[in-house]
C-alpha atoms as a PDB file:
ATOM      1  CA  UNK A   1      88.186 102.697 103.186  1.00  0.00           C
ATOM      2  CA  UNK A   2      90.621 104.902 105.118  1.00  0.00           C
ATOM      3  CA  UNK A   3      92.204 102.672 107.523  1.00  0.00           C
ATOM      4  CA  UNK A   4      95.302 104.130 108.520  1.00  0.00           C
ATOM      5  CA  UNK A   5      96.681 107.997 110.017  1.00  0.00           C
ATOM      6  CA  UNK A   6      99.579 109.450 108.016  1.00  0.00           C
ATOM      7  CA  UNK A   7     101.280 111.803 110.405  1.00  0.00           C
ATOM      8  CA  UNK A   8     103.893 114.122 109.800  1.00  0.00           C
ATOM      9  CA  UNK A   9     105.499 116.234 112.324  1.00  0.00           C
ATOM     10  CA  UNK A  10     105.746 120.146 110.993  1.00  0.00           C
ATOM     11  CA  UNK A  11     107.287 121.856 114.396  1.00  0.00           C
ATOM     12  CA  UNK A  12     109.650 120.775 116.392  1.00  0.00           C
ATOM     13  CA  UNK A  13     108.643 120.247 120.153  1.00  0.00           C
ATOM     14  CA  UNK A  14     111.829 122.619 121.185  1.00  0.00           C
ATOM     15  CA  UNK A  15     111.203 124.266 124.224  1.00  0.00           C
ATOM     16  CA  UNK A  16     107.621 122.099 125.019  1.00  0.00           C
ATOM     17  CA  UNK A  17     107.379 119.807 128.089  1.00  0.00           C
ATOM     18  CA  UNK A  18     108.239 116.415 128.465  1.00  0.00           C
ATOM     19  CA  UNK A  19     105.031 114.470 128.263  1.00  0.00           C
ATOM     20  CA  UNK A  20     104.278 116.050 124.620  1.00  0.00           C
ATOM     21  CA  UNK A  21     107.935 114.748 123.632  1.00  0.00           C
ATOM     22  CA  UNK A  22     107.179 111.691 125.004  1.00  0.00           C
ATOM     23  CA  UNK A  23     104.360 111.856 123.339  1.00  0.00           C
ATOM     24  CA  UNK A  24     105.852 112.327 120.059  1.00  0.00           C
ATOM     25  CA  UNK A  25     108.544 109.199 120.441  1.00  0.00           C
ATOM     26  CA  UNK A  26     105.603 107.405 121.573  1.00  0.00           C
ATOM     27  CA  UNK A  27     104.512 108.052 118.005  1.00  0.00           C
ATOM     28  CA  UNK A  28     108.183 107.204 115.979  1.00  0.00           C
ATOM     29  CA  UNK A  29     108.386 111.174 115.543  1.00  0.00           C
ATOM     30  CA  UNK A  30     112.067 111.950 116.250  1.00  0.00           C
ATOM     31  CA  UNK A  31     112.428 114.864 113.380  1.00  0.00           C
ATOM     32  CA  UNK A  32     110.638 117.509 111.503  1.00  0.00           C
ATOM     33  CA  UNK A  33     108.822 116.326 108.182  1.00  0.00           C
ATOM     34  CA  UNK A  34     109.549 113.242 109.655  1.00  0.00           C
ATOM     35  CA  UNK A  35     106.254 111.099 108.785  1.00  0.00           C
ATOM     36  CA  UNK A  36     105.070 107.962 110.062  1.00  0.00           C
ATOM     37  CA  UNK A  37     101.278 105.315 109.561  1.00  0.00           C
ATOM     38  CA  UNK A  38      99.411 104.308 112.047  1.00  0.00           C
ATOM     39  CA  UNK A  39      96.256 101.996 112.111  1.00  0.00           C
ATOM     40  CA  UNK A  40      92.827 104.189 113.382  1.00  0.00           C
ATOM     41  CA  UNK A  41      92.838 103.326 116.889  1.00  0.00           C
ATOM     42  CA  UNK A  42      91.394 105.502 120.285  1.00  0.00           C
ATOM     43  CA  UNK A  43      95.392 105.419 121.298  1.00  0.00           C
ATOM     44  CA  UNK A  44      96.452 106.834 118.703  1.00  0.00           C
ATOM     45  CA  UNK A  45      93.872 109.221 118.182  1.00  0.00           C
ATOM     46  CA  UNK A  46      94.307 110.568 121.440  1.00  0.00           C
ATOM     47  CA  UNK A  47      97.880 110.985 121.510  1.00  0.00           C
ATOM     48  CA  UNK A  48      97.522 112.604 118.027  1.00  0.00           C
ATOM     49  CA  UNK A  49      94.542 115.322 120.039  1.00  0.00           C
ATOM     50  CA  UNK A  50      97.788 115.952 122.238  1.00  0.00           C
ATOM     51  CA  UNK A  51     100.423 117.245 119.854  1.00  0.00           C
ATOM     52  CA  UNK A  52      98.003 118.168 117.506  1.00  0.00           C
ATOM     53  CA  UNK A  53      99.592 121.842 116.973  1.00  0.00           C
ATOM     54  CA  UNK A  54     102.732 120.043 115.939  1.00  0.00           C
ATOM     55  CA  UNK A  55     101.752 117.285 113.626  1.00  0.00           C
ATOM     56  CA  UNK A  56      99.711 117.384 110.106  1.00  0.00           C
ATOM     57  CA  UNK A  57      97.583 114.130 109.848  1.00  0.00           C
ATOM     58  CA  UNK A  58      95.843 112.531 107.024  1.00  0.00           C
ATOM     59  CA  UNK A  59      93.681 108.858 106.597  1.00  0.00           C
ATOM     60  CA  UNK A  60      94.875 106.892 104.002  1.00  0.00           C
ATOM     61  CA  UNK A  61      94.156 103.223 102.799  1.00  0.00           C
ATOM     62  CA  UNK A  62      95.734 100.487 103.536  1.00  0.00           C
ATOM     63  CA  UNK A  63      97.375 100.506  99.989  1.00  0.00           C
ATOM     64  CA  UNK A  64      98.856 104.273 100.797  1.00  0.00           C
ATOM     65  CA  UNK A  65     100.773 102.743 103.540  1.00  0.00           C
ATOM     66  CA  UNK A  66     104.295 102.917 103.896  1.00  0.00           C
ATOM     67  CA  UNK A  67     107.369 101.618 105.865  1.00  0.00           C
ATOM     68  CA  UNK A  68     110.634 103.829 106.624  1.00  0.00           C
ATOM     69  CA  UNK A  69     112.807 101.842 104.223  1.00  0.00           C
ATOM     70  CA  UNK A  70     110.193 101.974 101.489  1.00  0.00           C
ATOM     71  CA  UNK A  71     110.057 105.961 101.806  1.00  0.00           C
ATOM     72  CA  UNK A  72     113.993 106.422 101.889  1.00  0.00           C
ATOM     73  CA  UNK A  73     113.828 104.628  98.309  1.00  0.00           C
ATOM     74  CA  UNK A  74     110.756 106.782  96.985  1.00  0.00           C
ATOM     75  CA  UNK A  75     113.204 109.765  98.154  1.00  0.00           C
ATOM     76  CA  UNK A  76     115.926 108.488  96.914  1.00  0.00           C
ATOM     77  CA  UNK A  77     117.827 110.317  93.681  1.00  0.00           C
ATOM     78  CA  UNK A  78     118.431 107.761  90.383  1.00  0.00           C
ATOM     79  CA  UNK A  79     121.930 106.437  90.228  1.00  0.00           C
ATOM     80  CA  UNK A  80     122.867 108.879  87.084  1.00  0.00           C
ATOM     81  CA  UNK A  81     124.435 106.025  85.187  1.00  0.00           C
ATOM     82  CA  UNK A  82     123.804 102.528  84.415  1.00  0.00           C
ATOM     83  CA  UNK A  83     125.904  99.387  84.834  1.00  0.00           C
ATOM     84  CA  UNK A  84     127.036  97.688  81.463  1.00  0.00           C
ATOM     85  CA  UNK A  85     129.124  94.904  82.436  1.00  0.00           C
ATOM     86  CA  UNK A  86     132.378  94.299  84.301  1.00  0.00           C
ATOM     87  CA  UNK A  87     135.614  94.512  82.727  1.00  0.00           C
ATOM     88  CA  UNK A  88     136.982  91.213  84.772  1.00  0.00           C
ATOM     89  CA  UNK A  89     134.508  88.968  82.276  1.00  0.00           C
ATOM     90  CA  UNK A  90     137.248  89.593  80.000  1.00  0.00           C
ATOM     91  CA  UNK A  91     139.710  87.784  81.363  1.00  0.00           C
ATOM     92  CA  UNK A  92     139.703  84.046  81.308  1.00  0.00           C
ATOM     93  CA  UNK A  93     140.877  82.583  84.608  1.00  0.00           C
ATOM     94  CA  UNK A  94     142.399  79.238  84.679  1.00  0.00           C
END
């Protein structure tokens, strides 16, 4: 079952009044295509009615469900190499 609101914010709230930015840092949107889960709750659903112009918002499961560090390493490029040893094996300290 869909447990869970996957909001991303598409337009900036430039220029809008302070209760719909509050609004949006009451949600952990600071940036654009900046996207964040929350649980289905009234709250939530209510604060997403208020900004709705400004976010994009989709239920997901539970297993969809990410957290910030776990998107930055989805994002993330590959490394472009690979790591065969270390040259200070080598050497035998005594």
């Amino acid at each position: 079952p869909k447990t869970h609101f996957k909001i991303t914010l598409r337009r900036s709230a430039i220029g809008l009044g302070e209760k719909k930015k509050e609004t949006l840092v009451s949600l952990g949107l600071h940036r654009r295509m900046q996207t964040v889960y929350h649980p289905h709750t009234p709250e939530t659903g209510g604060k997403i009615l208020k900004v709705k112009e400004l976010v994009e918002v989709e239920n997901v499961p539970t297993s969809a469900v990410r957290t910030q560090e776990q998107q930055r390493q989805e994002r993330k490029a590959s490394r472009g190499y690979a790591v065969a040893g270390s040259r200070m094996r080598a050497f035998q300290w005594e």
